[in-house]
N, C-alpha and C. Protein backbone atom coordinates (compact mmCIF):
# COMPACT_ATOMS: atom_id res chain seq x y z
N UNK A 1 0.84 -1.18 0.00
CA UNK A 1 0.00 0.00 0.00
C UNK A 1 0.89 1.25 0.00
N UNK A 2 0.52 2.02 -0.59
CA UNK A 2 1.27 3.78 -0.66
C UNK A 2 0.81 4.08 0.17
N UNK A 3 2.12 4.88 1.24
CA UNK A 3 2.22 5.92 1.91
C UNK A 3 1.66 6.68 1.68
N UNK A 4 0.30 7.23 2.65
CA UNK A 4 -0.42 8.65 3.05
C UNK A 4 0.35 9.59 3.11
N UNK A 5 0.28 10.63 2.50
CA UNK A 5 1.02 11.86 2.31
C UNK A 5 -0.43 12.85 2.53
N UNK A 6 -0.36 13.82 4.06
CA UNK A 6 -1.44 15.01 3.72
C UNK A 6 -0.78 15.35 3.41
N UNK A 7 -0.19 15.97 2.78
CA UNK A 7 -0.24 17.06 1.64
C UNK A 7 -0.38 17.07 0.35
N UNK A 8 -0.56 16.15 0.11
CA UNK A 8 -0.90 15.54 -1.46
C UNK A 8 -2.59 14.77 -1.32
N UNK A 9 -3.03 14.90 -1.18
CA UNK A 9 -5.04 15.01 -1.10
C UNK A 9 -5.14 13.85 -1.86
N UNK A 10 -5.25 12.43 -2.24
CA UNK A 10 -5.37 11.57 -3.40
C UNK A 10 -6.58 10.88 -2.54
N UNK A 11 -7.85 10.97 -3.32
CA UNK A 11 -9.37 10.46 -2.62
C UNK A 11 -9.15 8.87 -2.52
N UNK A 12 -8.27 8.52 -3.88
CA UNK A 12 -8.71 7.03 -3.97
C UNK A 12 -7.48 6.50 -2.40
N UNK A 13 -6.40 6.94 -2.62
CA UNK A 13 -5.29 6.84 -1.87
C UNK A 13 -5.96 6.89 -0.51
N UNK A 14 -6.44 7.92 0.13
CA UNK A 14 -7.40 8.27 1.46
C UNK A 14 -8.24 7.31 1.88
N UNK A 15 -8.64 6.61 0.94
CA UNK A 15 -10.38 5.93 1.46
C UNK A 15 -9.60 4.77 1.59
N UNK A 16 -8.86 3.99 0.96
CA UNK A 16 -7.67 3.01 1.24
C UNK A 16 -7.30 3.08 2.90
N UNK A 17 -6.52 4.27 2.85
CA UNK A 17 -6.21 4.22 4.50
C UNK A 17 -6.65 4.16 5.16
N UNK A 18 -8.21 5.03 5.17
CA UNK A 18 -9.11 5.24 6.27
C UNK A 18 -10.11 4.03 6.17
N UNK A 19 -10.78 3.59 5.37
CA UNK A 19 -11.72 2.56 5.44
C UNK A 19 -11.58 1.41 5.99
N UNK A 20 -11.83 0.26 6.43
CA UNK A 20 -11.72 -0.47 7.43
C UNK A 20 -11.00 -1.91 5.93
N UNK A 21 -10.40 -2.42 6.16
CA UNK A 21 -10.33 -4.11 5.02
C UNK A 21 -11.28 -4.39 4.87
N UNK A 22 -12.29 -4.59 3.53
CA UNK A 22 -13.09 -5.34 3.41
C UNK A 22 -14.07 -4.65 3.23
N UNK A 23 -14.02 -3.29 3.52
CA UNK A 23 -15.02 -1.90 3.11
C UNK A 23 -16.20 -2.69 2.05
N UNK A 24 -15.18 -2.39 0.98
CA UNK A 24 -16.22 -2.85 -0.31
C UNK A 24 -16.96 -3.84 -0.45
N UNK A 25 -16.15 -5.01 0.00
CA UNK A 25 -16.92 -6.28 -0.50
C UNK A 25 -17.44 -6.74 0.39
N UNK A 26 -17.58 -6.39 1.95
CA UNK A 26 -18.39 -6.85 2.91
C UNK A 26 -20.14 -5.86 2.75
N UNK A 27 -20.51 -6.29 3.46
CA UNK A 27 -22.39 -5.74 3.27
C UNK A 27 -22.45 -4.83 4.17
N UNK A 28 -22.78 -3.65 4.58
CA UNK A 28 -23.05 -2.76 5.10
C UNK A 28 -24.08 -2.76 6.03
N UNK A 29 -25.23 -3.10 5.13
CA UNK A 29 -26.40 -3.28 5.83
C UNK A 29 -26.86 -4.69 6.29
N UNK A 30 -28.00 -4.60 7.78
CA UNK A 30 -27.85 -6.06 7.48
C UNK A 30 -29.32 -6.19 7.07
N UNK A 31 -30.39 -7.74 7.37
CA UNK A 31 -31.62 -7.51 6.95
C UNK A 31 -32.84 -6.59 6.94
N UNK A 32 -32.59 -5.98 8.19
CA UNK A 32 -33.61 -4.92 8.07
C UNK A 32 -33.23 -3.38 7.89
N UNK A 33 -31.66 -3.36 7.09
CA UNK A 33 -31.61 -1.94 6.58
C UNK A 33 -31.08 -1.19 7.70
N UNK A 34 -30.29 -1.80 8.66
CA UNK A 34 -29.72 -1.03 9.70
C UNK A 34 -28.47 -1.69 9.80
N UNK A 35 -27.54 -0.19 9.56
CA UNK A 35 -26.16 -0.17 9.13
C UNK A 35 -24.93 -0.90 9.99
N UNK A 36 -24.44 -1.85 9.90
CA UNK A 36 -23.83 -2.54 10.97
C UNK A 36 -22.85 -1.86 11.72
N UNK A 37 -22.86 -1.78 12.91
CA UNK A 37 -22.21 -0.70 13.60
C UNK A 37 -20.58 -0.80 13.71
N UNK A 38 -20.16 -1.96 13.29
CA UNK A 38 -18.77 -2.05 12.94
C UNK A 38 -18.17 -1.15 12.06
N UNK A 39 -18.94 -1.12 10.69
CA UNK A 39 -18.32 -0.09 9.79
C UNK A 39 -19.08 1.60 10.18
N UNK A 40 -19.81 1.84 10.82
CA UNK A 40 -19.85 2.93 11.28
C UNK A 40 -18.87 3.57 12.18
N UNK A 41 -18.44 2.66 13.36
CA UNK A 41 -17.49 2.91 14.41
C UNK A 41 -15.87 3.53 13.36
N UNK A 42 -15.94 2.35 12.89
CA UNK A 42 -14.45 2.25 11.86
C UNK A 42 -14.35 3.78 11.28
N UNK A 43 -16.04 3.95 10.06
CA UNK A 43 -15.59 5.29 9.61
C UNK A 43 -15.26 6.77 10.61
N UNK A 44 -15.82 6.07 11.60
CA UNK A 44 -15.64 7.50 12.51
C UNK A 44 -14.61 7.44 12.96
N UNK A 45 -13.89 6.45 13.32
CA UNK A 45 -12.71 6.64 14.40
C UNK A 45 -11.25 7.12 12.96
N UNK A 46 -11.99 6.38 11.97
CA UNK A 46 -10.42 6.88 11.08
C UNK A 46 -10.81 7.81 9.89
N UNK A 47 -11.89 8.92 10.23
CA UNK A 47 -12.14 9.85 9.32
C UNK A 47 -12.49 10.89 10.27
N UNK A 48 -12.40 11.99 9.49
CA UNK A 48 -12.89 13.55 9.51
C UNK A 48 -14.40 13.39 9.92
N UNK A 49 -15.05 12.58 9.38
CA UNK A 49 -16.19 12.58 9.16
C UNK A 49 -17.66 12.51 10.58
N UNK A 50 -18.24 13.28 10.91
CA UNK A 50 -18.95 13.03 12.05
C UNK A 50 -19.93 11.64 12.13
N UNK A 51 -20.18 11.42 13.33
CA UNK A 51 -21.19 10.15 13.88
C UNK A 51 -23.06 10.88 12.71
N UNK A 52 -23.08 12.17 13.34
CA UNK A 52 -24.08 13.15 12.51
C UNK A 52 -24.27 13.01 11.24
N UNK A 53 -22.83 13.42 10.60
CA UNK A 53 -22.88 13.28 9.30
C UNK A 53 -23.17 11.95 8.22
N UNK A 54 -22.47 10.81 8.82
CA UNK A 54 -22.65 9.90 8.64
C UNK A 54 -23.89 9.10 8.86
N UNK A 55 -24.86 9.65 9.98
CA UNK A 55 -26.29 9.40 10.05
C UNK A 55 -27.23 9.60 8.85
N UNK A 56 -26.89 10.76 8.50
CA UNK A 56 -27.59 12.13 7.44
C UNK A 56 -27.20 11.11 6.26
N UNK A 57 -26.17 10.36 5.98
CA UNK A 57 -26.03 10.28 4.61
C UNK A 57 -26.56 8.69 4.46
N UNK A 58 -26.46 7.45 5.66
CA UNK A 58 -27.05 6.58 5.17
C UNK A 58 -28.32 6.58 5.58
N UNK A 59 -29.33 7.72 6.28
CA UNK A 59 -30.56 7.68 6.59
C UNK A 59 -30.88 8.07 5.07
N UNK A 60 -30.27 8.93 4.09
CA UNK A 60 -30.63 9.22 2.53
C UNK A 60 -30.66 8.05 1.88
N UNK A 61 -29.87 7.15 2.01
CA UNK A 61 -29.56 6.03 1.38
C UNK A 61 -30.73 4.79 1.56
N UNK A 62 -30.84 5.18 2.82
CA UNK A 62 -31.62 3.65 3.40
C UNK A 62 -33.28 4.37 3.08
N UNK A 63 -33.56 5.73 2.89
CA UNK A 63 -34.97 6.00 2.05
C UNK A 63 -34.73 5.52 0.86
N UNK A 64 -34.06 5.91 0.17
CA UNK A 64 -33.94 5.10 -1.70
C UNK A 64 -34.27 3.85 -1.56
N UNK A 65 -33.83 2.80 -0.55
CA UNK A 65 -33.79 1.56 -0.65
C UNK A 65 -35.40 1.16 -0.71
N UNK A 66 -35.69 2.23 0.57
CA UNK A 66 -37.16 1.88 1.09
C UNK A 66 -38.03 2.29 -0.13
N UNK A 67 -37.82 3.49 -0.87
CA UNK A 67 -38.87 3.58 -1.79
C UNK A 67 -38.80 2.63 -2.73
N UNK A 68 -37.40 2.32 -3.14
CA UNK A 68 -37.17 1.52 -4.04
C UNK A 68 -38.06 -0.02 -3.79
N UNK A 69 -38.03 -0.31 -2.94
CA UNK A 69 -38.67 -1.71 -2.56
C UNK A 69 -40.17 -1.36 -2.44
N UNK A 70 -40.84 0.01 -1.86
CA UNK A 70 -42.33 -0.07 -1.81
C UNK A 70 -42.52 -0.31 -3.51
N UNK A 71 -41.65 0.56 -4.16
CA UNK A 71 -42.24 0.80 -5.94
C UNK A 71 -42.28 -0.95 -6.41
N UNK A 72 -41.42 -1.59 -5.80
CA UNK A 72 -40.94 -3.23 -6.88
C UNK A 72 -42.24 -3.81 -6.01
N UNK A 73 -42.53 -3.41 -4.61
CA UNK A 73 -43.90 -4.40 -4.19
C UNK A 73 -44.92 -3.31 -5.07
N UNK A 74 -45.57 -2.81 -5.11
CA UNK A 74 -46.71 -2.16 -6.01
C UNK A 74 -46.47 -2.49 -7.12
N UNK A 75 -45.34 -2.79 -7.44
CA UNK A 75 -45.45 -3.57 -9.10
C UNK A 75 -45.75 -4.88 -9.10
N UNK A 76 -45.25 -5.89 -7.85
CA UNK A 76 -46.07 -6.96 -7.89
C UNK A 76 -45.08 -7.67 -7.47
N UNK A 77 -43.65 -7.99 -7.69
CA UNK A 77 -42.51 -8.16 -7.40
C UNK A 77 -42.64 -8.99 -6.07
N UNK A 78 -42.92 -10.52 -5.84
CA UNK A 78 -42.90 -11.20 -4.61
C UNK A 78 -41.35 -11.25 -3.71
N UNK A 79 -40.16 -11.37 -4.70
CA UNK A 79 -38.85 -11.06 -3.96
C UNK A 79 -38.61 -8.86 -3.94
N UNK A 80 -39.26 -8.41 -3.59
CA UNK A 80 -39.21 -6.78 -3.92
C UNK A 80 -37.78 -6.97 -2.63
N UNK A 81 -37.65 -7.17 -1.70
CA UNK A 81 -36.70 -7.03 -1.15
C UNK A 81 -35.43 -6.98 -1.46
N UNK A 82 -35.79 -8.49 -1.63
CA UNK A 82 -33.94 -9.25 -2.03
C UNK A 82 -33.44 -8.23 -3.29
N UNK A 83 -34.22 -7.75 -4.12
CA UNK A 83 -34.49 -6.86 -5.42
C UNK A 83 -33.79 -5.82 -4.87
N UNK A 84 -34.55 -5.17 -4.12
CA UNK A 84 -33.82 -3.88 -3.70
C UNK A 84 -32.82 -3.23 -2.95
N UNK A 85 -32.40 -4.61 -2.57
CA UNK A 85 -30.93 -4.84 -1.78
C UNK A 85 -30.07 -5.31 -2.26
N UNK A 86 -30.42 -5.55 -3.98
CA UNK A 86 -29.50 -6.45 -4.57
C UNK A 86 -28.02 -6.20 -3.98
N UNK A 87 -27.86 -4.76 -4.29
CA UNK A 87 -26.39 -4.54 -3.98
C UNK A 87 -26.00 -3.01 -2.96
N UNK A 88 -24.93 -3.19 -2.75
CA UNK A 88 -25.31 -1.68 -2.11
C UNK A 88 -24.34 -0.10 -2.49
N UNK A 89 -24.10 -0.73 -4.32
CA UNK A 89 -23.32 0.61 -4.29
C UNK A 89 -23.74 1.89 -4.23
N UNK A 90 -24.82 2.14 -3.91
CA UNK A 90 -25.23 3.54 -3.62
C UNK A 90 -24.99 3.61 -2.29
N UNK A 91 -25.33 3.46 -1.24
CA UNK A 91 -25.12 3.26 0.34
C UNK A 91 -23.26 3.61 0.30
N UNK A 92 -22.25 2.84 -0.41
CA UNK A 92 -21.11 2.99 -0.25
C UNK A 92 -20.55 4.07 -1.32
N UNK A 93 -21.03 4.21 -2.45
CA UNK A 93 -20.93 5.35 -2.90
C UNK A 93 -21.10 6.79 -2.25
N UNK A 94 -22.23 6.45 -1.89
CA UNK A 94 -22.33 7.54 -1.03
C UNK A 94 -21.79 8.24 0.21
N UNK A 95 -20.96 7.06 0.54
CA UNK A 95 -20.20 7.01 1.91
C UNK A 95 -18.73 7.85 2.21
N UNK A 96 -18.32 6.93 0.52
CA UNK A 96 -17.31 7.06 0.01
C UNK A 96 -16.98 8.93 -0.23
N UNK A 97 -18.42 9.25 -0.81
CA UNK A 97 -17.81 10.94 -1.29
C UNK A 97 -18.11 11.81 0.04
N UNK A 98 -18.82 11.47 0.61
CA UNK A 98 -18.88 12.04 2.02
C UNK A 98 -17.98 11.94 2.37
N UNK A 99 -16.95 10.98 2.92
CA UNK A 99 -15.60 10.45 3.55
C UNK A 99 -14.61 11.42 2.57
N UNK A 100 -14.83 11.50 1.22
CA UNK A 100 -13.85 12.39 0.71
C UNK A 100 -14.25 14.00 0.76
N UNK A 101 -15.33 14.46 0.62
CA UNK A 101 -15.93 15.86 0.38
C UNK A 101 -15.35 16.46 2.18
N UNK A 102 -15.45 15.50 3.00
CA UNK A 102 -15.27 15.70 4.57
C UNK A 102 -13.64 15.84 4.72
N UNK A 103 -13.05 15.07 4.38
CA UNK A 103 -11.58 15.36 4.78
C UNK A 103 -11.25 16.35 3.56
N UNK A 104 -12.04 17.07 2.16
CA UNK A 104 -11.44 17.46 1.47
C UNK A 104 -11.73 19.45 2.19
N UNK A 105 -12.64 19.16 3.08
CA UNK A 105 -12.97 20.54 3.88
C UNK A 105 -11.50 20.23 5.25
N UNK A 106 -11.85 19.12 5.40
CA UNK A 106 -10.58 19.35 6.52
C UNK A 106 -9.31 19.76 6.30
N UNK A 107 -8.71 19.35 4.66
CA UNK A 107 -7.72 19.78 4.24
C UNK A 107 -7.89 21.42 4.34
N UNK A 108 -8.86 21.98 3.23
CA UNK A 108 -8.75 23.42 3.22
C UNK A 108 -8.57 24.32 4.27
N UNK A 109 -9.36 23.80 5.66
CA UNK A 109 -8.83 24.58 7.02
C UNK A 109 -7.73 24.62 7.12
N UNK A 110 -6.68 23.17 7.24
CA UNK A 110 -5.69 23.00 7.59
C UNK A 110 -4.59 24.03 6.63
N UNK A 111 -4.85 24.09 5.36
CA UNK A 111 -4.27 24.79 4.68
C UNK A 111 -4.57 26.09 4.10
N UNK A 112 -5.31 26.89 4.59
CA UNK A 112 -6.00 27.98 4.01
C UNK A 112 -4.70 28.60 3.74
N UNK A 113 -5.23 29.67 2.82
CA UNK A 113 -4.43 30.36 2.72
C UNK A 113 -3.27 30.11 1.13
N UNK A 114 -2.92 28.28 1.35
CA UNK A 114 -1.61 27.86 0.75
C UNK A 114 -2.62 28.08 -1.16
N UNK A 115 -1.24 27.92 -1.91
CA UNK A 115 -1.89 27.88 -3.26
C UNK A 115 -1.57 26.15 -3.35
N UNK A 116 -2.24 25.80 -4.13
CA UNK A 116 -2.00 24.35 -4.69
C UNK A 116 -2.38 23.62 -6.13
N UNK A 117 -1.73 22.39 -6.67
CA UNK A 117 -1.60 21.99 -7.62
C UNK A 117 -3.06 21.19 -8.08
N UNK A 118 -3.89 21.19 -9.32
CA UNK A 118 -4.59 20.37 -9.52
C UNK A 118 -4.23 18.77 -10.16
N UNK A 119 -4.60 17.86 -9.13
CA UNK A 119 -4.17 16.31 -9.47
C UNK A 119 -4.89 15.56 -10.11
N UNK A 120 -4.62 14.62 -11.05
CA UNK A 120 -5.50 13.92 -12.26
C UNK A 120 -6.51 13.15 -11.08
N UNK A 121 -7.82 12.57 -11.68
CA UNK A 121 -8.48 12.11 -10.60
C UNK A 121 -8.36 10.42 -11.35
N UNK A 122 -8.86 10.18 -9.89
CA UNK A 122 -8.96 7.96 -10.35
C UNK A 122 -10.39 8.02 -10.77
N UNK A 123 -10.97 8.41 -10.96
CA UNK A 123 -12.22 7.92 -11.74
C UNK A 123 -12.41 7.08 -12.90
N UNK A 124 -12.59 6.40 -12.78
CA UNK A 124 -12.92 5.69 -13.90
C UNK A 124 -13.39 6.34 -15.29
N UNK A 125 -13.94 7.48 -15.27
CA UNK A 125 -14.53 8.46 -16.33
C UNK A 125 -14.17 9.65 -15.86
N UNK A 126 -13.25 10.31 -15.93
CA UNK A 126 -13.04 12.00 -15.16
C UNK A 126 -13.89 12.76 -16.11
N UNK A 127 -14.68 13.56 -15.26
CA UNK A 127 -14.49 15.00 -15.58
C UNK A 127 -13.84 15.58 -16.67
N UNK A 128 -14.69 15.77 -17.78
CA UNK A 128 -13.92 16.57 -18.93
C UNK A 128 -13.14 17.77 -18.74
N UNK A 129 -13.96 18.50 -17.70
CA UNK A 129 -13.42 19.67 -17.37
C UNK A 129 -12.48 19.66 -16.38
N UNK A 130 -12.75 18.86 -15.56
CA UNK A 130 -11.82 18.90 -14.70
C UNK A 130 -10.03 18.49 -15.04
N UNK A 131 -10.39 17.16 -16.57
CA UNK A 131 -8.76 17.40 -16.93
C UNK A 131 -8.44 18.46 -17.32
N UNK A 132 -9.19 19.05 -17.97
CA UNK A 132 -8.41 20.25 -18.64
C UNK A 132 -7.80 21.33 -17.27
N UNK A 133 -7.57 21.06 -15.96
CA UNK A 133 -7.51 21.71 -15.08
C UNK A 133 -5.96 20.57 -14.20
N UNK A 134 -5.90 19.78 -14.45
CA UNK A 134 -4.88 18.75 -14.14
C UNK A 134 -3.42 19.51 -14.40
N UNK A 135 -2.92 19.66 -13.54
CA UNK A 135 -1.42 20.42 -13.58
C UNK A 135 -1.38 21.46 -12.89
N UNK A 136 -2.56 22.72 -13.28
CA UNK A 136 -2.40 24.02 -13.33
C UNK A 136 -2.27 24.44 -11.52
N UNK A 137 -2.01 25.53 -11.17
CA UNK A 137 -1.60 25.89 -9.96
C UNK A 137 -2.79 27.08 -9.40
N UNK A 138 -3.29 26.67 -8.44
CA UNK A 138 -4.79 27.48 -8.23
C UNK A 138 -4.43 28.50 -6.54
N UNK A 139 -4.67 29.68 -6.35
CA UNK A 139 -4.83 29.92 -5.10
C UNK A 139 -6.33 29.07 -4.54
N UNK A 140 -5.48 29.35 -2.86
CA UNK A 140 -6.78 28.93 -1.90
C UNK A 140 -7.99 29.01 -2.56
N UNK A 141 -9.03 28.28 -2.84
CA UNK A 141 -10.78 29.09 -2.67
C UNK A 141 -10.95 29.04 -4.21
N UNK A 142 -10.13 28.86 -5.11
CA UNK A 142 -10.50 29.11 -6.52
C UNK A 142 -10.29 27.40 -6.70
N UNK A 143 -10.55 27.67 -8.39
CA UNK A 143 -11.39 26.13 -8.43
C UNK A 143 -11.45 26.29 -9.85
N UNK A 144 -12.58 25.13 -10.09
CA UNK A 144 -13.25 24.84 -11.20
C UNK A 144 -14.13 26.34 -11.79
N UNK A 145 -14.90 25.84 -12.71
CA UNK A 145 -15.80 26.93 -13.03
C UNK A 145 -17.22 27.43 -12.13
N UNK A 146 -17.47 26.66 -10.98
CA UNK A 146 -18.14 27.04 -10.14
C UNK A 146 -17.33 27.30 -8.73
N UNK A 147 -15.94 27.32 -8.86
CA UNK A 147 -15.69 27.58 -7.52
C UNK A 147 -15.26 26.45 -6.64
N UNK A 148 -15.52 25.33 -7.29
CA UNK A 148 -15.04 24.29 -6.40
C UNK A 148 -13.56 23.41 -6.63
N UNK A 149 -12.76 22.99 -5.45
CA UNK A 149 -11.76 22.71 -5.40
C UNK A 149 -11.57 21.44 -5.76
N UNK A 150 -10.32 20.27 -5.67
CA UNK A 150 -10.63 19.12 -6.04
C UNK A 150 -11.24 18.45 -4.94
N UNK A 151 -12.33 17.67 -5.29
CA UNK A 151 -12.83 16.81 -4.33
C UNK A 151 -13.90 17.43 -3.26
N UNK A 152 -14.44 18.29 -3.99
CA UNK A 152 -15.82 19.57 -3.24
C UNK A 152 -16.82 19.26 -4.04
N UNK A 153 -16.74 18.66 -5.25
CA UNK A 153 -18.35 18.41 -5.86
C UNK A 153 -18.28 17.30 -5.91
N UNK A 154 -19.86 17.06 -5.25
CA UNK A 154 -20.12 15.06 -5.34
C UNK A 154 -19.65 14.30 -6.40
N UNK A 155 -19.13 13.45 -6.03
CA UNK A 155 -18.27 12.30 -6.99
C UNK A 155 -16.99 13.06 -7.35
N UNK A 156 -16.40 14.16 -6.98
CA UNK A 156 -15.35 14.47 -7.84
C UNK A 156 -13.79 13.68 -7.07
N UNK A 157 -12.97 13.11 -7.63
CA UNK A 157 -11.99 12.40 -7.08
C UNK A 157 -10.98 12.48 -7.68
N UNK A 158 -10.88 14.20 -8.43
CA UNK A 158 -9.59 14.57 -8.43
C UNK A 158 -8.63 15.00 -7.31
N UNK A 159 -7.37 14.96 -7.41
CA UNK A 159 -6.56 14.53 -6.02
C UNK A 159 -6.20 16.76 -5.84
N UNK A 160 -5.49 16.96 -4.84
CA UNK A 160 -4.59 18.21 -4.47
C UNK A 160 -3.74 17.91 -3.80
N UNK A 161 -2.24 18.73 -4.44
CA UNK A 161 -1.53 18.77 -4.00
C UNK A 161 -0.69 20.43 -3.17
N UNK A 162 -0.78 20.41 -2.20
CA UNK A 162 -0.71 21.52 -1.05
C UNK A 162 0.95 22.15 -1.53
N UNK A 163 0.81 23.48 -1.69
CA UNK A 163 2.23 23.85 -2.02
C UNK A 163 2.40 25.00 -1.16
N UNK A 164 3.88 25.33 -0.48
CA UNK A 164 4.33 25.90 0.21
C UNK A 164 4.76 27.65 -0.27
């Protein structure tokens, strides 16, 4: 595994360190949609991220599920459950950019002020715009075309690098 470097911001690099082994491929939820408190404890003790915040984002998650499953029973759907639990990358998706959008505010406190480098992101599909922004050297607070830094708009998982 690569060495954590704060000062170099890398989302995919971060969620590696901080997430517990087994993040991904273990289940989150268990049968009745309540989040197993192992990986809750985990994200809190090795993230930025609050007990609060982390409430807020899989109580969003675990409504999708729920509507999702009333809509597959009103359609008629006798497994509507198992259906709507098939999998849970939204629940960890969602976890995931929280866990990054959260330490990517913790960085900016820590560094206000500094100018820094824009870093290519791991996405699987980047941001058109955002490559065209890969290299260039930004003060504090400036950004993209709305203002946002790397790793401030949902899903974004381009990296920063903090310069002196």
């Amino acid at each position: 595994m690569t060495k954590y470097n704060p000062d170099r911001f890398l989302p995919d690099q971060y969620l590696r360190h901080v997430l517990p082994d087994g993040f991904w491929s273990k289940k989150i939820l268990d049968r009745n949609l309540d989040p197993k408190m192992v990986f809750l404890r985990a994200i809190i003790r090795s993230t930025v991220v609050t007990g609060r915040k982390l409430d807020e984002t899989y109580r969003h998650a675990i409504d999708f599920y729920d509507n999702k499953m009333e809509k597959l029973k009103d359609e008629g759907f006798r497994k509507y459950k198992s259906m709507a639990l098939h999998d849970e990358r939204l629940l960890k998706s969602r976890i995931a950019n929280l866990v990054i959008y959260e330490e990517t505010q913790h960085q900016k406190e820590k560094h206000k002020g500094q100018r820094y480098r824009w870093l290519p992101s791991s996405a699987k599909e980047p941001e058109p715009e955002h490559q065209l922004l890969y290299g260039k050297i930004f003060n504090y607070g400036e950004g993209d075309k709305d203002g946002n830094m790397p790793g401030e708009r949902y899903g974004c998982q381009c990296g920063i690098e903090w310069l002196d």
